[in-house]
N, C-alpha and C. Protein backbone atom coordinates (compact mmCIF):
# COMPACT_ATOMS: atom_id res chain seq x y z
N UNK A 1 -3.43 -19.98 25.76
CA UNK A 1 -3.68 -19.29 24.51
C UNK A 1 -4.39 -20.20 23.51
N UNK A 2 -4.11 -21.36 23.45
CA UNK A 2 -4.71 -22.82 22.56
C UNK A 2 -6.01 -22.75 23.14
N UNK A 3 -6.32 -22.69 24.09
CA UNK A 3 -7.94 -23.11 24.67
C UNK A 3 -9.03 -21.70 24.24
N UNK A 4 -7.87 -20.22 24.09
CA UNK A 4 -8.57 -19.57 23.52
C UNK A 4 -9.48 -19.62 22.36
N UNK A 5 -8.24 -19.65 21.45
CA UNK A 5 -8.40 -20.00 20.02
C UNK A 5 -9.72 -20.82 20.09
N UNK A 6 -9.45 -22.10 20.39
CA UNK A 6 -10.21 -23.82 20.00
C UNK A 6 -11.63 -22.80 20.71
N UNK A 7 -11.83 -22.31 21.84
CA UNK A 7 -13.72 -21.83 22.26
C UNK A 7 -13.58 -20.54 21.48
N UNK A 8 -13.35 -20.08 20.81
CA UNK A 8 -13.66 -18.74 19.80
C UNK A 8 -13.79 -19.53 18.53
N UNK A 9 -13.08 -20.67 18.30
CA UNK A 9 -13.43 -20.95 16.90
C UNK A 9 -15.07 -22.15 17.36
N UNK A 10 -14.89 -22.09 18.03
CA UNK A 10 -16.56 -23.20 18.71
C UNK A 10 -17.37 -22.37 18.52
N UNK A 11 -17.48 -21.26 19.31
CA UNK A 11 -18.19 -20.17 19.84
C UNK A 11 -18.47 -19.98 18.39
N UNK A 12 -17.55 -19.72 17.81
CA UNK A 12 -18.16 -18.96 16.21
C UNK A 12 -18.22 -19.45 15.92
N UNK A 13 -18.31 -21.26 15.39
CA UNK A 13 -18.71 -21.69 14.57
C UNK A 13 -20.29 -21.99 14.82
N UNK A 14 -20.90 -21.95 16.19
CA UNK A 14 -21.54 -22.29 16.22
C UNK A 14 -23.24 -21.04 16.16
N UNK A 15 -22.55 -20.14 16.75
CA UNK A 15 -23.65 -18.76 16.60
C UNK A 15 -23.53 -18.07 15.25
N UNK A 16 -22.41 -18.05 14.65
CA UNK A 16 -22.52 -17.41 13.13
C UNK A 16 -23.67 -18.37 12.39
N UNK A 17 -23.66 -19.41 11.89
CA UNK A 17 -24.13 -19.92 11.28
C UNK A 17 -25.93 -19.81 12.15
N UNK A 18 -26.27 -19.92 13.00
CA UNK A 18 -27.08 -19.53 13.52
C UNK A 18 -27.87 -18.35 13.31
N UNK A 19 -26.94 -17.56 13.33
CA UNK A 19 -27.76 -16.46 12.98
C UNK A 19 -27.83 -15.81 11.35
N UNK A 20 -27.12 -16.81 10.55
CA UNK A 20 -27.16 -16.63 8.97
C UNK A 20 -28.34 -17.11 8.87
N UNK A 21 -28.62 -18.09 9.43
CA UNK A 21 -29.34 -19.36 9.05
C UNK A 21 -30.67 -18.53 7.73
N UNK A 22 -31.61 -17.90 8.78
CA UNK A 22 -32.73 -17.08 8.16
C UNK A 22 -31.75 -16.23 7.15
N UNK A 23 -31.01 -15.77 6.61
CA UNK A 23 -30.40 -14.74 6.07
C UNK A 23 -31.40 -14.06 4.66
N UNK A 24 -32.58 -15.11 4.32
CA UNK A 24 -33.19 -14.57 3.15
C UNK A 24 -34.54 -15.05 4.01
N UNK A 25 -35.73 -14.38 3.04
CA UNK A 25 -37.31 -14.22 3.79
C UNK A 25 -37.90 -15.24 2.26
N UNK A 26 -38.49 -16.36 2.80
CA UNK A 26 -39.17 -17.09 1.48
C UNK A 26 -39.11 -16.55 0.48
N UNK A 27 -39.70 -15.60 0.23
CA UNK A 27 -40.11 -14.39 -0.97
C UNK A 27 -38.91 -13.86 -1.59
N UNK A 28 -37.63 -14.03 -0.88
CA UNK A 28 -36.62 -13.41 -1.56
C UNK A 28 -35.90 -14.95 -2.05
N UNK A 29 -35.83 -15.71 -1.09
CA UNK A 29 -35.54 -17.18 -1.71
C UNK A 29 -36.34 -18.04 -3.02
N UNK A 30 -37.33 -17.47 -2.87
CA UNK A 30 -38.63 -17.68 -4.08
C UNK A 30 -38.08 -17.28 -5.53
N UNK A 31 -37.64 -15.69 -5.43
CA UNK A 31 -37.41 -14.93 -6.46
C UNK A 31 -36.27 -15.42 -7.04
N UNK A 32 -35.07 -15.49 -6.18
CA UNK A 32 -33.71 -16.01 -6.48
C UNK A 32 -33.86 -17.45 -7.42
N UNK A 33 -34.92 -18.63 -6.67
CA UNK A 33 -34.41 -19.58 -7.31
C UNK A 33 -35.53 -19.39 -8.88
N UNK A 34 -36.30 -18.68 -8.73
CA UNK A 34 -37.09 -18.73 -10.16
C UNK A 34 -36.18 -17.62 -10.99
N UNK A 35 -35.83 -16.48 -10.48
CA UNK A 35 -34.71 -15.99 -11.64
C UNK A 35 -33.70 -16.83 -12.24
N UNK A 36 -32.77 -17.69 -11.17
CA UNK A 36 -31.95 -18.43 -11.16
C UNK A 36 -32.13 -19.57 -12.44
N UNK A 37 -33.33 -19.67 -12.06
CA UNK A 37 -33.98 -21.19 -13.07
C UNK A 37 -34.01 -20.72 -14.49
N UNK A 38 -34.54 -19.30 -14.66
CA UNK A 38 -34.55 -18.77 -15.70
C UNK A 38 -34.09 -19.08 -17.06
N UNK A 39 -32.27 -18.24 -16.06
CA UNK A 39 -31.31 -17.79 -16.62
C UNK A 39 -30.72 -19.72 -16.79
N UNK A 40 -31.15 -20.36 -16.21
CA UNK A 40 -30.46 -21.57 -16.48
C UNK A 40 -30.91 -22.02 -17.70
N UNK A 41 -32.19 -21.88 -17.77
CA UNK A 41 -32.72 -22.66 -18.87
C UNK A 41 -32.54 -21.57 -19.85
N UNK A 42 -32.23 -20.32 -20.06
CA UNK A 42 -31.99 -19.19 -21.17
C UNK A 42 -30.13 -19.77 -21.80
N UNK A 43 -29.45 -20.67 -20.42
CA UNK A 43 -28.54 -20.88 -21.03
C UNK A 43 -28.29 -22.04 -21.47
N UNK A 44 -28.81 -22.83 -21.73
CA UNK A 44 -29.17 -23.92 -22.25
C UNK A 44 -29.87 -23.98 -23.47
N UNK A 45 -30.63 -22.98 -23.22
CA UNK A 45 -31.18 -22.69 -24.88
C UNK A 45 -30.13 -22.09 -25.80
N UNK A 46 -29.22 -21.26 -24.97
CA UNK A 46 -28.21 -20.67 -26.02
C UNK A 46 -26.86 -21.47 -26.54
N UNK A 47 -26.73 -22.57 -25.64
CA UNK A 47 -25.89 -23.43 -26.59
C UNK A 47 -26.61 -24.72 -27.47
N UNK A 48 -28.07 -24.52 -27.49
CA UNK A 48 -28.73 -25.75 -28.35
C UNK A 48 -28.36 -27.05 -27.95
N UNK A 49 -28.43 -26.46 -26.32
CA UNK A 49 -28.76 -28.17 -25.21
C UNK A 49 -30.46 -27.92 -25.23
N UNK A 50 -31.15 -27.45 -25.57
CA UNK A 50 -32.51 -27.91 -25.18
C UNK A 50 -33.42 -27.33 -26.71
N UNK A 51 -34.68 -27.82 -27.21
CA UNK A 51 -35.16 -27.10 -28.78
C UNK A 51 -35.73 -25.69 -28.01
N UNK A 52 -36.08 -25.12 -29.16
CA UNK A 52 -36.83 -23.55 -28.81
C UNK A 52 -38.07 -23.93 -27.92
N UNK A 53 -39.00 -25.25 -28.73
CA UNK A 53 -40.05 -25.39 -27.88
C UNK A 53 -40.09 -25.83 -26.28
N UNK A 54 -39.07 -26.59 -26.28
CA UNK A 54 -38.69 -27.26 -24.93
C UNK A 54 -38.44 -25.74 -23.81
N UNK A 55 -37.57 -24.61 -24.18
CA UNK A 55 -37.18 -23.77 -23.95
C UNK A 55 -38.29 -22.80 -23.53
N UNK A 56 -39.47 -22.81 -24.26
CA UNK A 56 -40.56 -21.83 -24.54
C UNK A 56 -41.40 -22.07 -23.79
N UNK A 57 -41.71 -23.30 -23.60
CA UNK A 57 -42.56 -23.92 -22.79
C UNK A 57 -42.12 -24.02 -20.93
N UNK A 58 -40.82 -24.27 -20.82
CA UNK A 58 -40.33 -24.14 -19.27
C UNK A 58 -39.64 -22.73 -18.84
N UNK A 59 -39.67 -21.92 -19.42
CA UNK A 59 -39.72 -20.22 -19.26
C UNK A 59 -40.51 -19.91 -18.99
N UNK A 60 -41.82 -20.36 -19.61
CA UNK A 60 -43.35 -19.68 -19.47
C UNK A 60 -43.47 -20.51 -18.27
N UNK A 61 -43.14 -21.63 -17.90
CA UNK A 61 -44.06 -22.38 -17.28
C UNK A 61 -43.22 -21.59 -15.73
N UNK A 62 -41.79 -21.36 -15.73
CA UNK A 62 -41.41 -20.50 -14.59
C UNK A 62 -41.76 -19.28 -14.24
N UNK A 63 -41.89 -18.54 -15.12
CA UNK A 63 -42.63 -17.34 -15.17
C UNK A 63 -44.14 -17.70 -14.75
N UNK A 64 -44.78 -18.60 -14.92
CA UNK A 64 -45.68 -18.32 -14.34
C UNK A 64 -45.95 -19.20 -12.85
N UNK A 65 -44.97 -19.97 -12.62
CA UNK A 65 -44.85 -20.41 -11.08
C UNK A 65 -44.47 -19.67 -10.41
N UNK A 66 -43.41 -18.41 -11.15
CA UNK A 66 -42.65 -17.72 -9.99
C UNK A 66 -43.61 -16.62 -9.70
N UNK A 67 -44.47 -15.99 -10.46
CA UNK A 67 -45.67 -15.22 -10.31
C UNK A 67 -46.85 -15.95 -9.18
N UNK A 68 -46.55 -17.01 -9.15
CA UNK A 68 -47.39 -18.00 -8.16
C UNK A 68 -46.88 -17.88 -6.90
N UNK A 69 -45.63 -17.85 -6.61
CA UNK A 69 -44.88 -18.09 -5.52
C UNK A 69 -44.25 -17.13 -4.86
N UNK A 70 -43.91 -16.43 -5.22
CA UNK A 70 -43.10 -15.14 -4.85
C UNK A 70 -44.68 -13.96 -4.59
N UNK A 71 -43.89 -14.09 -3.06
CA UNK A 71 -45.30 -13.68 -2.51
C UNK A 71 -45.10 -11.92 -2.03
N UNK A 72 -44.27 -11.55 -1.95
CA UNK A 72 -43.53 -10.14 -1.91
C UNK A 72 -43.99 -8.96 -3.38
N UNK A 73 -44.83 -8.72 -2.91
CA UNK A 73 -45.47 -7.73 -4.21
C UNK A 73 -44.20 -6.44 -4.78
N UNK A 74 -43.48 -6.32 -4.19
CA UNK A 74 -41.95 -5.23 -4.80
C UNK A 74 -41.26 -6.70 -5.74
N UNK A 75 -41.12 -7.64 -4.95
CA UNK A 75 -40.16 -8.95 -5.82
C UNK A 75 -40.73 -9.75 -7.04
N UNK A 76 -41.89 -9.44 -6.31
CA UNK A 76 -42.72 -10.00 -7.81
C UNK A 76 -42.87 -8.78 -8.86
N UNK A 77 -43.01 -7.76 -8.61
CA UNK A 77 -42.51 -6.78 -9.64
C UNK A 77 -41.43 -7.11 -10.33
N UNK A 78 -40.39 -6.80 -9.64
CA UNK A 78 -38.71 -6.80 -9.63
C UNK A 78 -38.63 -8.15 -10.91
N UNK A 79 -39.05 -9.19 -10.41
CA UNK A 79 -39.42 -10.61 -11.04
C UNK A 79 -39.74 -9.87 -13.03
N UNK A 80 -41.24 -9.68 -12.80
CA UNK A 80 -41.47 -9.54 -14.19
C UNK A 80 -41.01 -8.44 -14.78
N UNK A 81 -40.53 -7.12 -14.00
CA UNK A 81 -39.78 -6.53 -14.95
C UNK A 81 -38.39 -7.10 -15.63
N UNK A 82 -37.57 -7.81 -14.89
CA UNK A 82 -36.14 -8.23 -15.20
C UNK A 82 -36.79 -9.09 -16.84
N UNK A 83 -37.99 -9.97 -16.15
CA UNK A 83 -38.30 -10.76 -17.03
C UNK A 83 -38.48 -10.70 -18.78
N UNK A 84 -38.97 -8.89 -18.51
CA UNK A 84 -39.49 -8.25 -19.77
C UNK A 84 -38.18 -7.44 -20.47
N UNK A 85 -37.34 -7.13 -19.67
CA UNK A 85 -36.37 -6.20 -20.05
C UNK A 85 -34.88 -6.11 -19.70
N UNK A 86 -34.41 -7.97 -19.36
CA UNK A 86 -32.88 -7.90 -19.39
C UNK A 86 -32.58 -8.22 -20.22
N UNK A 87 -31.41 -7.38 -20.59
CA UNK A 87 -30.45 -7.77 -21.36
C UNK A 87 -29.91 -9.39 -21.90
N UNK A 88 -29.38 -9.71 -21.28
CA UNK A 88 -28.80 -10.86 -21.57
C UNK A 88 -30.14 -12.15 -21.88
N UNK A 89 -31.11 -11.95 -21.36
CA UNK A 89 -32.28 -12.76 -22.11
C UNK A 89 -32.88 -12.51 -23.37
N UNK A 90 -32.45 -10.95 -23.97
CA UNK A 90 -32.66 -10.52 -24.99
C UNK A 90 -31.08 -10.92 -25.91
N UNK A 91 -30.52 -10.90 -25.52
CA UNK A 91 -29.03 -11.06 -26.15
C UNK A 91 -29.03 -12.64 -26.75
N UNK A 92 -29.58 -13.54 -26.12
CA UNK A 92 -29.54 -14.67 -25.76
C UNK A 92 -30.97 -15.50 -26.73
N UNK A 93 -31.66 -14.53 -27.30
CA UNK A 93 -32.58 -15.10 -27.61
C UNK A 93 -33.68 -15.58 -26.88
N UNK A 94 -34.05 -15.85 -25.36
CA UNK A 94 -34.82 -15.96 -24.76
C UNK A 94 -36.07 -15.72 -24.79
N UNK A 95 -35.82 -13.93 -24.41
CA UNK A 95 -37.02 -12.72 -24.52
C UNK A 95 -38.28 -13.66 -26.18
N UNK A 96 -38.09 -13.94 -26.54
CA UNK A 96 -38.84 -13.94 -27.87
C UNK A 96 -39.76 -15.20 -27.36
N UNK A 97 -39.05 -15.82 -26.47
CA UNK A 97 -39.74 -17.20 -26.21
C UNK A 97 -40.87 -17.19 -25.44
N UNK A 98 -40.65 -16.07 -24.36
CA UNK A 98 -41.41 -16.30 -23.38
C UNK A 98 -42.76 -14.96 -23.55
N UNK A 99 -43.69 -15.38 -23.51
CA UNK A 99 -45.39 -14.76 -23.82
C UNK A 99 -45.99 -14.25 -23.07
């Protein structure tokens, strides 16, 4: 019953992760980490860890890498609409920064 266990937990440790591996397509990994970056630097601006200009300048400058990179024409949509019209970047003061 032990030798079961120990090759089912092998077995799976070793094909699960295998087949996660790909689990996202560049273009969706693209989008994630430039939204991601975003919202990092939107929160950093909102506790006055970084100035407005510092803020204004690496928003735009993601916004326009992630328009560079994100090669999925629905994600790059997806991308600049969130960009133009979430909430919490408007809440946050963000939205005003970025041009």
């Amino acid at each position: 019953m032990k030798f079961r266990i120990k090759l089912f937990a092998i077995i799976s440790g070793i094909v699960i992760p295998i087949n996660s591996a790909n689990a996202f397509s560049e273009a969706e990994y693209d989008f994630g980490f430039y939204w991601g970056s975003l919202n990092a630097i939107c929160g950093a601006y909102m506790i006055d860890a970084i100035s407005d200009r510092d803020a204004g300048m690496m928003l735009n400058s993601l916004v326009k890498m992630g328009n560079e990179e994100i090669k999925d024409s629905k994600l790059k949509n997806r991308f600049n609409y969130l960009v133009k019209t979430d909430k919490n970047l408007k809440k946050e003061g963000c939205s005003k920064l970025i041009k």
